[in-house]
Protein backbone atom coordinates (compact mmCIF):
# COMPACT_ATOMS: atom_id res chain seq x y z
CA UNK A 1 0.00 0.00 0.00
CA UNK A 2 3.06 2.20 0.94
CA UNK A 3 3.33 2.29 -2.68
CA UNK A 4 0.19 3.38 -4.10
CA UNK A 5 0.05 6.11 -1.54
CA UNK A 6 3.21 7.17 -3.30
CA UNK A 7 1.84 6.75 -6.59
CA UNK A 8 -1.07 8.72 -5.48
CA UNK A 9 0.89 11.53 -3.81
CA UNK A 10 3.19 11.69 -7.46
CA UNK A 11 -0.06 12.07 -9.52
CA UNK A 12 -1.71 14.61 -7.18
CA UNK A 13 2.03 16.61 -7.49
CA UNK A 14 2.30 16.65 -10.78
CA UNK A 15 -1.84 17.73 -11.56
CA UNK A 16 -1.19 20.28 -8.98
CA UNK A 17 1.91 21.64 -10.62
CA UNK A 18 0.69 21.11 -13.85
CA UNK A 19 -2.40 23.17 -12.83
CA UNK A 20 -0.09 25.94 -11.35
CA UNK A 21 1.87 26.24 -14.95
CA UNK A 22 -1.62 26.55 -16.87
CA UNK A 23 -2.82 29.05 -14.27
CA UNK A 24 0.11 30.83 -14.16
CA UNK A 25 1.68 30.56 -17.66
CA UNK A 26 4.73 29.31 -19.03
CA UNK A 27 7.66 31.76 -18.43
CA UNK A 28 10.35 29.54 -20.46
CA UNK A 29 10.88 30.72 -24.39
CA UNK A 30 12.75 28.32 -26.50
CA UNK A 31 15.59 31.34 -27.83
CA UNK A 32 13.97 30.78 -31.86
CA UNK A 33 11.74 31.79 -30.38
CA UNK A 34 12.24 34.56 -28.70
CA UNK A 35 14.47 35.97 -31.41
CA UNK A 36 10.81 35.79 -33.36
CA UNK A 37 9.35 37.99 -31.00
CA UNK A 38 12.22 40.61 -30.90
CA UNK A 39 12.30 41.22 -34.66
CA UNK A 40 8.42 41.29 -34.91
CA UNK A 41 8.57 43.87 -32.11
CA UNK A 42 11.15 45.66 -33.53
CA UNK A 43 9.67 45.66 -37.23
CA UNK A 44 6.22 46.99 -35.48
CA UNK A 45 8.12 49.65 -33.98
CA UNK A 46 9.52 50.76 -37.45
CA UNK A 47 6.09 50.04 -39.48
CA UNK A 48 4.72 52.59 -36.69
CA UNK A 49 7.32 54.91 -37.12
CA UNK A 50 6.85 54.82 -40.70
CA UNK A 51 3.10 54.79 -40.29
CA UNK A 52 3.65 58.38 -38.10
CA UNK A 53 5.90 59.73 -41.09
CA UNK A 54 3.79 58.95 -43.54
CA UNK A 55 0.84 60.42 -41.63
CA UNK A 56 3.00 63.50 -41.46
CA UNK A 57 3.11 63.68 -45.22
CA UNK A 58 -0.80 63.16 -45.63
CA UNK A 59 -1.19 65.87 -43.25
CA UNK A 60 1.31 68.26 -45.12
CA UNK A 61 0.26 67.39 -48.38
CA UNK A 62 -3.34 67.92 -47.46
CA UNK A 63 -2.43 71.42 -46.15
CA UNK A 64 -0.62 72.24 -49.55
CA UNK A 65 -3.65 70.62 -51.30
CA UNK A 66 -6.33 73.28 -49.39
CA UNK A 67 -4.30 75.94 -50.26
CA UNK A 68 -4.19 75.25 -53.88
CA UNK A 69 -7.40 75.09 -53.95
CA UNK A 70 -8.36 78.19 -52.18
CA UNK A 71 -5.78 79.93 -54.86
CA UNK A 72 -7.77 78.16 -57.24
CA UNK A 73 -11.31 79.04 -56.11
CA UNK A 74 -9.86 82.73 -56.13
CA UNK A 75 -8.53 82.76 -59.63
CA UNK A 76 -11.47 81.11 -61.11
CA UNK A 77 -13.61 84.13 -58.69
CA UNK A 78 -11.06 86.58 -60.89
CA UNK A 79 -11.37 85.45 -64.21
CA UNK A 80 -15.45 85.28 -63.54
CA UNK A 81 -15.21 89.07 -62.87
CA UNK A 82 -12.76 89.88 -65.63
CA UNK A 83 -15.25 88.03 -67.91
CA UNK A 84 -17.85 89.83 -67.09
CA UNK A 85 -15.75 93.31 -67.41
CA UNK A 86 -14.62 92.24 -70.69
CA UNK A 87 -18.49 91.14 -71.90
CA UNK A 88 -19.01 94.44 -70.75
CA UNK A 89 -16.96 96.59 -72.22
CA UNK A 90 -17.51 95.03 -75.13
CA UNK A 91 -21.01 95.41 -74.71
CA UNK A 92 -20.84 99.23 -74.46
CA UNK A 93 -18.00 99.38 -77.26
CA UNK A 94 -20.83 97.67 -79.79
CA UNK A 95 -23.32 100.34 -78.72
CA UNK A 96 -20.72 103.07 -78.94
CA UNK A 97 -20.11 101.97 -82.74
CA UNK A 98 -23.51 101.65 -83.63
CA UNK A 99 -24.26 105.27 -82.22
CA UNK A 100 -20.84 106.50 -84.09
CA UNK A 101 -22.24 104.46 -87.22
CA UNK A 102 -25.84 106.17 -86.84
CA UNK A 103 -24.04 109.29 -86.36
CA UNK A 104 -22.02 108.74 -89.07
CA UNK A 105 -24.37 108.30 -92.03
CA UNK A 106 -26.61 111.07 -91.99
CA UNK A 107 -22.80 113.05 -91.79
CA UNK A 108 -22.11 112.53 -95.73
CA UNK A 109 -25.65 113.63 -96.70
CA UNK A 110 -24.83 116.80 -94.72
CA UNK A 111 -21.54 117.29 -95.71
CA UNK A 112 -22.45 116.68 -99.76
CA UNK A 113 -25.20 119.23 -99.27
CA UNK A 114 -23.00 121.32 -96.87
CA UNK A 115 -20.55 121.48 -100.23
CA UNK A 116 -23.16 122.18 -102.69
CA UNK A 117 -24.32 125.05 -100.48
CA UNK A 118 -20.95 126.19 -100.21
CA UNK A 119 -20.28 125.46 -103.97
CA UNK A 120 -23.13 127.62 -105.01
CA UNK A 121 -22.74 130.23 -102.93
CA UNK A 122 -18.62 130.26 -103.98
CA UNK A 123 -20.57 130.49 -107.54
CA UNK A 124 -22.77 133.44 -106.70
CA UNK A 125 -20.46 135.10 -105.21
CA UNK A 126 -17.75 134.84 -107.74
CA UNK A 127 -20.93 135.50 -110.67
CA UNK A 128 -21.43 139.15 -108.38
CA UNK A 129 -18.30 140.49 -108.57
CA UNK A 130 -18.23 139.55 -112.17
CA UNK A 131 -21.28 141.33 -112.82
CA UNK A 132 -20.27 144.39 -110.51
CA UNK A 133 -17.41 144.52 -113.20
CA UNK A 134 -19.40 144.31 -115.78
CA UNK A 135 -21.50 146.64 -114.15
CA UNK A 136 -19.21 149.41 -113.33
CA UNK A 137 -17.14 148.95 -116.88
CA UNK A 138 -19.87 150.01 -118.33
């Protein structure tokens, strides 16, 4: 009996410890192992770093991206106005020439009769001094 009580004592021992290591976790690493772990932790480390520095970028390039886009808004804002000022004046610079062209034609009409007045009266004038000639010659 002495020797299943021993028996008994070994089992209970070894549940107990082998209760202790599953409630307490295994502490040993085989050194593959570990080495594993190390350059997983340390490429994490540098995929965050990179992850931060890249983050940077999006952040800067975003910034960059706003404000060409606010120049843009205000150029586009610009050329809307100068548009406008050029449809415009080129508006009023048709109605100008049609006024100048209205203006214009009943000009020559004047001006022919303005010259046959001016002819006519050249005539007269040079026919009375002829005849005041004639006139005082005789």
């Amino acid at each position: 009996m002495g020797d299943g009580r021993g028996w008994n004592n070994w089992l209970r021992l070894c549940a107990v410890a082998g209760l202790g290591l599953i409630v307490a976790g295994c502490d040993y690493w085989p050194p593959a192992l570990q080495a594993q772990i190390e350059q997983l932790r340390s490429e994490v480390q540098a995929a965050t770093a990179e992850r931060a520095q890249l983050q940077n970028q999006v952040t800067a390039l975003t910034k960059v991206k706003d404000d060409l886009q606010a120049q843009v808004d205000d150029l586009s804002r610009a050329n809307r106005e100068k548009t406008s000022m050029i449809n415009s004046l080129q508006s009023s610079l048709a109605a100008a020439q049609e006024r100048l062209a209205k203006q214009a034609k009943p000009a020559p009409a004047k001006s022919s009769t303005a010259k046959a007045q001016t002819k006519s009266s050249s005539k007269v004038a040079a026919k009375a001094p002829a005849k005041k000639k004639t006139t005082t010659t005789h």
